[in-house]
C-alpha atoms as a PDB file:
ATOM      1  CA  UNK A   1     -44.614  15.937 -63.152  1.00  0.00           C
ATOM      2  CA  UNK A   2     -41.800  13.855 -61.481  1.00  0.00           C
ATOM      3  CA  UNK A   3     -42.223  14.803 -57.796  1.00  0.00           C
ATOM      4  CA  UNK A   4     -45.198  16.695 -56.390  1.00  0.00           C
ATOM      5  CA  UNK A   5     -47.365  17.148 -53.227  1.00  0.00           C
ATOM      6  CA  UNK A   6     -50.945  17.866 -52.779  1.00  0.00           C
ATOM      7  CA  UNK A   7     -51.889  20.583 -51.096  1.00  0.00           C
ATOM      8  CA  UNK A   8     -55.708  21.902 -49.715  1.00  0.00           C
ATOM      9  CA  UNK A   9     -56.358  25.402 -49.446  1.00  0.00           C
ATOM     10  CA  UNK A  10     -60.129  26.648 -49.287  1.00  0.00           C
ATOM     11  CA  UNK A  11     -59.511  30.332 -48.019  1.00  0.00           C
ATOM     12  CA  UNK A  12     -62.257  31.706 -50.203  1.00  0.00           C
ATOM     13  CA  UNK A  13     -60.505  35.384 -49.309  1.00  0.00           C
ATOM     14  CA  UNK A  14     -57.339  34.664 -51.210  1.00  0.00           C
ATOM     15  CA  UNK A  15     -57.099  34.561 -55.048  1.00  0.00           C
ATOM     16  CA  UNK A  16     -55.443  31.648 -56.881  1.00  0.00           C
ATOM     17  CA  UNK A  17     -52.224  33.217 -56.884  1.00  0.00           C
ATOM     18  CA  UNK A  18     -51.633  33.644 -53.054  1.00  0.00           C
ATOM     19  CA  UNK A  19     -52.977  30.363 -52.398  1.00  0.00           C
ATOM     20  CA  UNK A  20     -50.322  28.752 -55.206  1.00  0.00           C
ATOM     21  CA  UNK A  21     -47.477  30.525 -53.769  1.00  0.00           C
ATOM     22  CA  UNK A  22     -48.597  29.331 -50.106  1.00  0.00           C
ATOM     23  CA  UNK A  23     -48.623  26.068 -51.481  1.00  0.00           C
ATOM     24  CA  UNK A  24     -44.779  26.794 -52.944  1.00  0.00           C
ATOM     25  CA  UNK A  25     -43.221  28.066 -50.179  1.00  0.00           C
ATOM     26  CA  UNK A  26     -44.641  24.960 -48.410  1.00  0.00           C
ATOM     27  CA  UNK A  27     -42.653  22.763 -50.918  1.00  0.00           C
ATOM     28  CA  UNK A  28     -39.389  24.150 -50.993  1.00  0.00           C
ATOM     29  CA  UNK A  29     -39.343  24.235 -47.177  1.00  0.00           C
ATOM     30  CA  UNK A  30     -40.259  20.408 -47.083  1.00  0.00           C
ATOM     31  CA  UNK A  31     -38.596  19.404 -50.021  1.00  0.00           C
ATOM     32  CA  UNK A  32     -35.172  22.125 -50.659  1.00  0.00           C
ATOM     33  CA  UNK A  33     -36.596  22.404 -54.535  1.00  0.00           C
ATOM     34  CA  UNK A  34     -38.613  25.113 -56.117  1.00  0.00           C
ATOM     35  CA  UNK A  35     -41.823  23.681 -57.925  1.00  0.00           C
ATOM     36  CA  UNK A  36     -42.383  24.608 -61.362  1.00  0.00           C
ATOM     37  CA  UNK A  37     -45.853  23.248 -61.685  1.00  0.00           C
ATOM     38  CA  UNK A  38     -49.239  23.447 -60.362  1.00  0.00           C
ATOM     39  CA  UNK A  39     -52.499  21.617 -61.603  1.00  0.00           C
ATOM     40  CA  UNK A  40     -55.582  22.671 -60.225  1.00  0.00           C
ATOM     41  CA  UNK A  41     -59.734  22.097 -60.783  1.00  0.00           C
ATOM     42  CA  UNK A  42     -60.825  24.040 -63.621  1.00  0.00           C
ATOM     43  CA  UNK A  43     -63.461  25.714 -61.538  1.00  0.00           C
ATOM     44  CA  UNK A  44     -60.827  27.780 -59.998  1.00  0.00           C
ATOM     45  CA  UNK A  45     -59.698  29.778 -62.591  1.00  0.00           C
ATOM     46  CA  UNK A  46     -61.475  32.757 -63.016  1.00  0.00           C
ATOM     47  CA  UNK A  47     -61.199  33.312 -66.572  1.00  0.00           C
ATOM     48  CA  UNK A  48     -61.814  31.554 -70.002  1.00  0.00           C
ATOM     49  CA  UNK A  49     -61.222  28.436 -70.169  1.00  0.00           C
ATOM     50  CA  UNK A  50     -60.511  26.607 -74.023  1.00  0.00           C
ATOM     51  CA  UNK A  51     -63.162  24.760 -75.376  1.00  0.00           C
ATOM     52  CA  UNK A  52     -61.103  21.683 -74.727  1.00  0.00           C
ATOM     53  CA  UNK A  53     -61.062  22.956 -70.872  1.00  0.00           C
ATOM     54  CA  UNK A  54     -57.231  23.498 -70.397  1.00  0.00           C
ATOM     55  CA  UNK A  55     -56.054  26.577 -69.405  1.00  0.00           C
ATOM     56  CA  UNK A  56     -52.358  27.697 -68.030  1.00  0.00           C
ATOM     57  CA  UNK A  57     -50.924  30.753 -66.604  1.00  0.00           C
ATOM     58  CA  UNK A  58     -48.490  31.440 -64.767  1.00  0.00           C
ATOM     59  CA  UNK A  59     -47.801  32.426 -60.980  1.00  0.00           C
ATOM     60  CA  UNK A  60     -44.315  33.908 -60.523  1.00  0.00           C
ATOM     61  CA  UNK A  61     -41.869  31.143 -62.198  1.00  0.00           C
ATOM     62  CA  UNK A  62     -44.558  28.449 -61.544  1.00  0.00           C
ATOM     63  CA  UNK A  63     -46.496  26.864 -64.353  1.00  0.00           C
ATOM     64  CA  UNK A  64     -50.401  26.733 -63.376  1.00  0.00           C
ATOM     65  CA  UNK A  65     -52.440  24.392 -65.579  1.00  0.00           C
ATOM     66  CA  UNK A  66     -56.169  22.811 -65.078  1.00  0.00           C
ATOM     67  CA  UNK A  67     -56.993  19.221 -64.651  1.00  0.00           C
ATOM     68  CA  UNK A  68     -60.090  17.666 -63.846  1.00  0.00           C
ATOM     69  CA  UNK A  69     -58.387  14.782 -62.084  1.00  0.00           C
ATOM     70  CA  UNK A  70     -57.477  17.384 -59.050  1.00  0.00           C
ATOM     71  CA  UNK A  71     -60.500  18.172 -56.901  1.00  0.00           C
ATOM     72  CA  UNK A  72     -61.158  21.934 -56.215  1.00  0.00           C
ATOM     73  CA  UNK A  73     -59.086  23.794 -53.586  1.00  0.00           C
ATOM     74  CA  UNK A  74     -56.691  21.164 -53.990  1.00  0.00           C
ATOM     75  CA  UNK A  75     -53.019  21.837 -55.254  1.00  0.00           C
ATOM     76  CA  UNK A  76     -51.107  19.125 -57.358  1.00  0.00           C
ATOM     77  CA  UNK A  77     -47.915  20.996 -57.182  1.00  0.00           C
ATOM     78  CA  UNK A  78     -44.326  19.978 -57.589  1.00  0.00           C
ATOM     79  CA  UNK A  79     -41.234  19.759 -60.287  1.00  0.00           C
ATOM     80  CA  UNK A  80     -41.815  19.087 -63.901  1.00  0.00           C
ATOM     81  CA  UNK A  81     -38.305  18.041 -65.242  1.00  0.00           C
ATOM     82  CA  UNK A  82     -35.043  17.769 -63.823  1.00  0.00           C
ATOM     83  CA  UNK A  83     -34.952  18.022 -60.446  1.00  0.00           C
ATOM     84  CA  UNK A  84     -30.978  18.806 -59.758  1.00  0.00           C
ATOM     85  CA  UNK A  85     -31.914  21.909 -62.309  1.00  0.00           C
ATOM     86  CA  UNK A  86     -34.329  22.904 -59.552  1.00  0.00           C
ATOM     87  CA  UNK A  87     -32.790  22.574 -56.478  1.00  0.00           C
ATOM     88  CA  UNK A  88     -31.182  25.384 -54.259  1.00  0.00           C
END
């Protein structure tokens, strides 16, 4: 990732996906670009996880993948790539 943001959310009401596009619409308000990317804790995805403990799916056009590194309901979200190809 080139440019990102970290974002808390710990509404334990909302599912991952809500909470990820909360955390977008955040970003492109702050920033003018669309993220692409999102890392989160591994503990928040609800389903299987590899044996090597990645996992990535996808919310809308954004790019969700697990990391150890980010603490749970935290958000490491921002623009993987070129960021003139993202902006709006």
């Amino acid at each position: 990732m080139n440019i990102g943001m970290l974002w808390y959310d710990n509404d334990h009401k909302a599912e991952l996906n809500a909470k990820v596009q909360r955390a977008a619409s955040y970003y492109q308000n702050k920033y003018g670009a669309r993220p692409n990317i999102c890392f989160v804790h591994p503990s928040m995805i609800t389903s299987n996880i590899t044996d090597n403990g990645e996992f990535t799916i996808k919310s809308g056009e954004i790019i969700i993948q697990t990391s150890t590194s980010v603490l749970p309901n935290h958000f490491w979200i921002g623009v993987n790539g070129n960021i003139e190809k993202m902006l709006t």
